[in-house]
N, C-alpha and C. Protein backbone atom coordinates (compact mmCIF):
# COMPACT_ATOMS: atom_id res chain seq x y z
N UNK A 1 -16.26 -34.36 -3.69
CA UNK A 1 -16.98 -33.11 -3.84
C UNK A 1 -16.75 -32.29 -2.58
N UNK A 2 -16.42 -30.88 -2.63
CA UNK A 2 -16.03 -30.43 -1.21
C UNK A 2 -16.77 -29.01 -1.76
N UNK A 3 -17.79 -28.95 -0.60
CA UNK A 3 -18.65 -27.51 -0.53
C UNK A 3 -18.52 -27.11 0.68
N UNK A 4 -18.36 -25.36 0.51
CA UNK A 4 -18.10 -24.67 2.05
C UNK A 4 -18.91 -23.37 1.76
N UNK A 5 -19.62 -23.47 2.63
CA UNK A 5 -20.87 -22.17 2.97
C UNK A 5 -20.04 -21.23 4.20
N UNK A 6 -19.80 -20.27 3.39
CA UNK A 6 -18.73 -19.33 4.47
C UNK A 6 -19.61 -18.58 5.39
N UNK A 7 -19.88 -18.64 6.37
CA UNK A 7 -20.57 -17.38 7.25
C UNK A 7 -20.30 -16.07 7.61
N UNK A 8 -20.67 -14.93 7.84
CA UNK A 8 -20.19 -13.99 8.19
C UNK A 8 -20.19 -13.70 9.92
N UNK A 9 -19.50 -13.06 10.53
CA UNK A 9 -19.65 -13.17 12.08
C UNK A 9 -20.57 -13.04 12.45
N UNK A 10 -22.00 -12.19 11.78
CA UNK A 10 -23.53 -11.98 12.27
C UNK A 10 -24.13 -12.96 12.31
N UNK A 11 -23.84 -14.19 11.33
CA UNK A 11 -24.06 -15.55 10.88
C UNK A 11 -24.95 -15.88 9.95
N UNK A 12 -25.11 -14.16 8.42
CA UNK A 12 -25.30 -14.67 7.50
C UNK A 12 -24.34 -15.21 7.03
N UNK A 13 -24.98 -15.80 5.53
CA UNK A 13 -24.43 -16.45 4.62
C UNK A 13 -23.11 -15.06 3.95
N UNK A 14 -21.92 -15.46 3.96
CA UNK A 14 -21.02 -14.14 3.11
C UNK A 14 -21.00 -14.79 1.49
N UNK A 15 -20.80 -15.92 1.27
CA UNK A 15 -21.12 -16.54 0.31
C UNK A 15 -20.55 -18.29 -0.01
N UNK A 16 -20.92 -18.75 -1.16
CA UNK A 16 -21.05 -20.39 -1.19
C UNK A 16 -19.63 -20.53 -2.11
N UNK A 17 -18.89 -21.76 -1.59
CA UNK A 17 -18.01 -22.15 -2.57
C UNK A 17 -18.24 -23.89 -3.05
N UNK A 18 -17.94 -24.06 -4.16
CA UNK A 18 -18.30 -25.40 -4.61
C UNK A 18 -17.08 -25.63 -5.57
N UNK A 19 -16.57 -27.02 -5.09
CA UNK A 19 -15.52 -27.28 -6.17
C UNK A 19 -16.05 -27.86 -7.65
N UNK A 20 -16.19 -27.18 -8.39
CA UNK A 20 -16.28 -27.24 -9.62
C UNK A 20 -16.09 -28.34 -10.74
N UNK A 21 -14.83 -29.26 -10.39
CA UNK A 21 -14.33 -29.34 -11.42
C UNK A 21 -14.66 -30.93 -11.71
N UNK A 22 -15.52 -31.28 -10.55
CA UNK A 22 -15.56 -32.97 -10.40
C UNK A 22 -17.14 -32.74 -10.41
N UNK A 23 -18.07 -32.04 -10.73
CA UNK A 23 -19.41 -31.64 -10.57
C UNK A 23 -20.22 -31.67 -11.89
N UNK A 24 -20.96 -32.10 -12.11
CA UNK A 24 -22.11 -31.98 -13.44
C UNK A 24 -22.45 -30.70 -12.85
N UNK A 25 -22.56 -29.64 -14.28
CA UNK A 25 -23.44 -28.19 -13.78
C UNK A 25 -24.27 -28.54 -13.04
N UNK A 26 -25.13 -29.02 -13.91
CA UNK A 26 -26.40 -28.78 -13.50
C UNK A 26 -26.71 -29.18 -11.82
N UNK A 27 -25.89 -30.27 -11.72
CA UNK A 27 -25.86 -30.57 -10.17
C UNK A 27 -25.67 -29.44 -9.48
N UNK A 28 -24.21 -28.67 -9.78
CA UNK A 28 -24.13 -27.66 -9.15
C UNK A 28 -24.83 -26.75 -8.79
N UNK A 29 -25.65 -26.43 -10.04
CA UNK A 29 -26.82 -25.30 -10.13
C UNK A 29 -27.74 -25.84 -8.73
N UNK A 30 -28.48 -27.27 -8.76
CA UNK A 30 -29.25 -27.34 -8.01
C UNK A 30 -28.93 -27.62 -6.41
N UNK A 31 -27.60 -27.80 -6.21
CA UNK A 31 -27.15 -27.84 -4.64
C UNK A 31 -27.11 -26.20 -4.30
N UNK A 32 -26.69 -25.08 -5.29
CA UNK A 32 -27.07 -23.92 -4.89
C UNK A 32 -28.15 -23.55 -4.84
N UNK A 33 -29.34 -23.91 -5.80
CA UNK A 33 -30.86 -23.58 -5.38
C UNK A 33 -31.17 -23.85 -3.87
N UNK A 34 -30.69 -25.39 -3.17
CA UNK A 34 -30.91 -26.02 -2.33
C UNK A 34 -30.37 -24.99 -1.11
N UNK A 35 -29.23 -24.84 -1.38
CA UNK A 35 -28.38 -24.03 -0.10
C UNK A 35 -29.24 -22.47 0.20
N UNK A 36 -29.40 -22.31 -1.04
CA UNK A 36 -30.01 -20.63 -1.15
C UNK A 36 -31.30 -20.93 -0.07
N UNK A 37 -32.08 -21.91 -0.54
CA UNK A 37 -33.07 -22.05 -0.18
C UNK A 37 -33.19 -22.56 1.42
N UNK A 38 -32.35 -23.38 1.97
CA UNK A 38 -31.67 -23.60 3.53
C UNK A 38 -31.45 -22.35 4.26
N UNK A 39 -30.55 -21.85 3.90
CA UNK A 39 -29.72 -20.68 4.37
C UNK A 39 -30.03 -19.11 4.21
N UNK A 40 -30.26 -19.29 3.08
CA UNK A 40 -30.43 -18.04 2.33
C UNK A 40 -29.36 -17.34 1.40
N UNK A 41 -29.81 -16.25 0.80
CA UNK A 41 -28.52 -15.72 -0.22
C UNK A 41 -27.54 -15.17 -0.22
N UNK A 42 -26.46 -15.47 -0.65
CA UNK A 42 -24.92 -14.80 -0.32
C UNK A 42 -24.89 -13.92 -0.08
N UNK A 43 -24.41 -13.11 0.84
CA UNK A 43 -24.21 -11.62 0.80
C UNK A 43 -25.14 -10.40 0.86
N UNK A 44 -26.28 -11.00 1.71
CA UNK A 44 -27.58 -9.99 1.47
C UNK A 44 -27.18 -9.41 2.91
N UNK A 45 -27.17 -10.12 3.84
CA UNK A 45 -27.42 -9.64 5.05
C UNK A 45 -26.02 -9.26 6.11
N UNK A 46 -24.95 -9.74 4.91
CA UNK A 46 -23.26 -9.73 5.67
C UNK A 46 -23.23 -8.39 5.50
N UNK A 47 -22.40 -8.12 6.74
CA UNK A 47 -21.64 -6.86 6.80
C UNK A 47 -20.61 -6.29 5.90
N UNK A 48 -20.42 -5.18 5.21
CA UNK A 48 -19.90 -4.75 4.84
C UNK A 48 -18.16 -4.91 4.67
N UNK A 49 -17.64 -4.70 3.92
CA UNK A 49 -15.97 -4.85 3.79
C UNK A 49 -15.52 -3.76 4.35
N UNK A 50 -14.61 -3.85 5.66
CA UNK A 50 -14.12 -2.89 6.29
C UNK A 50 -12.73 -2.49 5.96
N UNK A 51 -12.32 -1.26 5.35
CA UNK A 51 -11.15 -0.80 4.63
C UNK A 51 -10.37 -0.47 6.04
N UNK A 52 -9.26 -1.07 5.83
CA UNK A 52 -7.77 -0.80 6.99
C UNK A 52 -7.23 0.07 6.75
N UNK A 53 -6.99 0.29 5.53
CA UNK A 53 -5.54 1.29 5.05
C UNK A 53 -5.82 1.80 3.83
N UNK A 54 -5.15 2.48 3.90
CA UNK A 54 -4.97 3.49 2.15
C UNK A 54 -3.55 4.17 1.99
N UNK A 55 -3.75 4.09 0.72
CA UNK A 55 -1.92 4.57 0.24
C UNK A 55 -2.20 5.47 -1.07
N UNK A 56 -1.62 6.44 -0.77
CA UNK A 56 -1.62 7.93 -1.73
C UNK A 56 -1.43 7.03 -3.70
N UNK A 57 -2.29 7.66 -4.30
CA UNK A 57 -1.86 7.26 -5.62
C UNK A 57 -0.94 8.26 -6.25
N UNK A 58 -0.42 7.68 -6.89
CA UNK A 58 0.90 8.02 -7.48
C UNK A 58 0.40 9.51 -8.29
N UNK A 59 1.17 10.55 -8.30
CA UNK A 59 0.65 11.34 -9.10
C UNK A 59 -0.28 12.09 -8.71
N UNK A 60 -1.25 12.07 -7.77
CA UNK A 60 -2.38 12.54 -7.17
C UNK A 60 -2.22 13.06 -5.86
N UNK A 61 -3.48 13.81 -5.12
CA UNK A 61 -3.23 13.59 -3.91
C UNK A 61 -4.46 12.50 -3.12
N UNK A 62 -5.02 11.47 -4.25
CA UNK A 62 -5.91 11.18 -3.72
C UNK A 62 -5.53 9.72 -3.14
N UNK A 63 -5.96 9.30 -2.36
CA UNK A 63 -5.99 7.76 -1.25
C UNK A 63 -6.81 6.81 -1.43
N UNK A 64 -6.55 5.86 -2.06
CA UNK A 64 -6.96 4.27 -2.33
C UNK A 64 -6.87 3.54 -1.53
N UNK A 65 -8.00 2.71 -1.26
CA UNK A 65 -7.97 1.43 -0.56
C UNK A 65 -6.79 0.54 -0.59
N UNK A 66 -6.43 -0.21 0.38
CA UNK A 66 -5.03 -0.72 0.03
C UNK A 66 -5.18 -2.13 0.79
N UNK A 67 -6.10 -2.16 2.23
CA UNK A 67 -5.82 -3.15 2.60
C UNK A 67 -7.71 -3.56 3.34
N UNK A 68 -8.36 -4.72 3.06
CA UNK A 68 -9.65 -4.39 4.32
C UNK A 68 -9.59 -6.07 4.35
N UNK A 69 -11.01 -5.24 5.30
CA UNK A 69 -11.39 -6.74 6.21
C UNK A 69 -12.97 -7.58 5.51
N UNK A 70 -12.96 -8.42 5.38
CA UNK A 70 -14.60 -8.93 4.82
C UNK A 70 -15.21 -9.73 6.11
N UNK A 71 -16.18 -9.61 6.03
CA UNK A 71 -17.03 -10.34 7.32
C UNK A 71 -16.88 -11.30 7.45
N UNK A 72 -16.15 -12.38 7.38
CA UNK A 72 -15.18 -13.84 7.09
C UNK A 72 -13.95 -13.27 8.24
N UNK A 73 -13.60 -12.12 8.03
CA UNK A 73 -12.33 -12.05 8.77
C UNK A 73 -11.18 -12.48 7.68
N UNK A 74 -11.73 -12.67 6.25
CA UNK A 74 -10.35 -12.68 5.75
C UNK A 74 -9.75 -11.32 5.31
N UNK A 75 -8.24 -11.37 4.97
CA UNK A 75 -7.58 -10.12 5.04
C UNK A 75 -7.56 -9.82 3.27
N UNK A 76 -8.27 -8.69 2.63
CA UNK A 76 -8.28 -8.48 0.95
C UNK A 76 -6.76 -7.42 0.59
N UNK A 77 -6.68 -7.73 -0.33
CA UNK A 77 -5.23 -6.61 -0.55
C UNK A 77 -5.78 -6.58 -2.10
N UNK A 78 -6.02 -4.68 -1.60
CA UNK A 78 -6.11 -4.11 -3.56
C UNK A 78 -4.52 -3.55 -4.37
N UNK A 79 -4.98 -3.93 -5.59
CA UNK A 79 -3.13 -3.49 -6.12
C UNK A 79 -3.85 -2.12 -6.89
């Protein structure tokens, strides 16, 4: 069973991952009641997704998100 409670750099919770596939729901359900209840809830108190870049849409003159940052520090790429 491999569970990872991701933090955000402020050191809320950004959100919970649980491998799924070796888990009774219901277990699952209640290790997230448990965590919620430890920690608190995903994504209430994380910082915002910080947009890097933007690239002109085709046809337009308007500018789309293209590349940001999530409070994890991982890197998101929109298509």
């Amino acid at each position: 069973m491999r569970i990872v409670v991701q933090f955000a750099k402020n050191g809320a919770v950004q959100r919970y991952v649980f491998d799924e596939r070796r888990m009774n729901p219901g277990d699952v359900d209640a290790l997230r009641l448990a965590l919620v209840k430890r920690y608190g809830p995903p994504g209430v108190d994380a910082p915002p997704l910080q947009i890097t870049s933007f690239r002109k849409e085709r046809g337009s003159s308007l500018e789309v998100p293209a590349k940001g940052i999530d409070s994890c520090g991982r890197i998101v790429l929109f298509q």
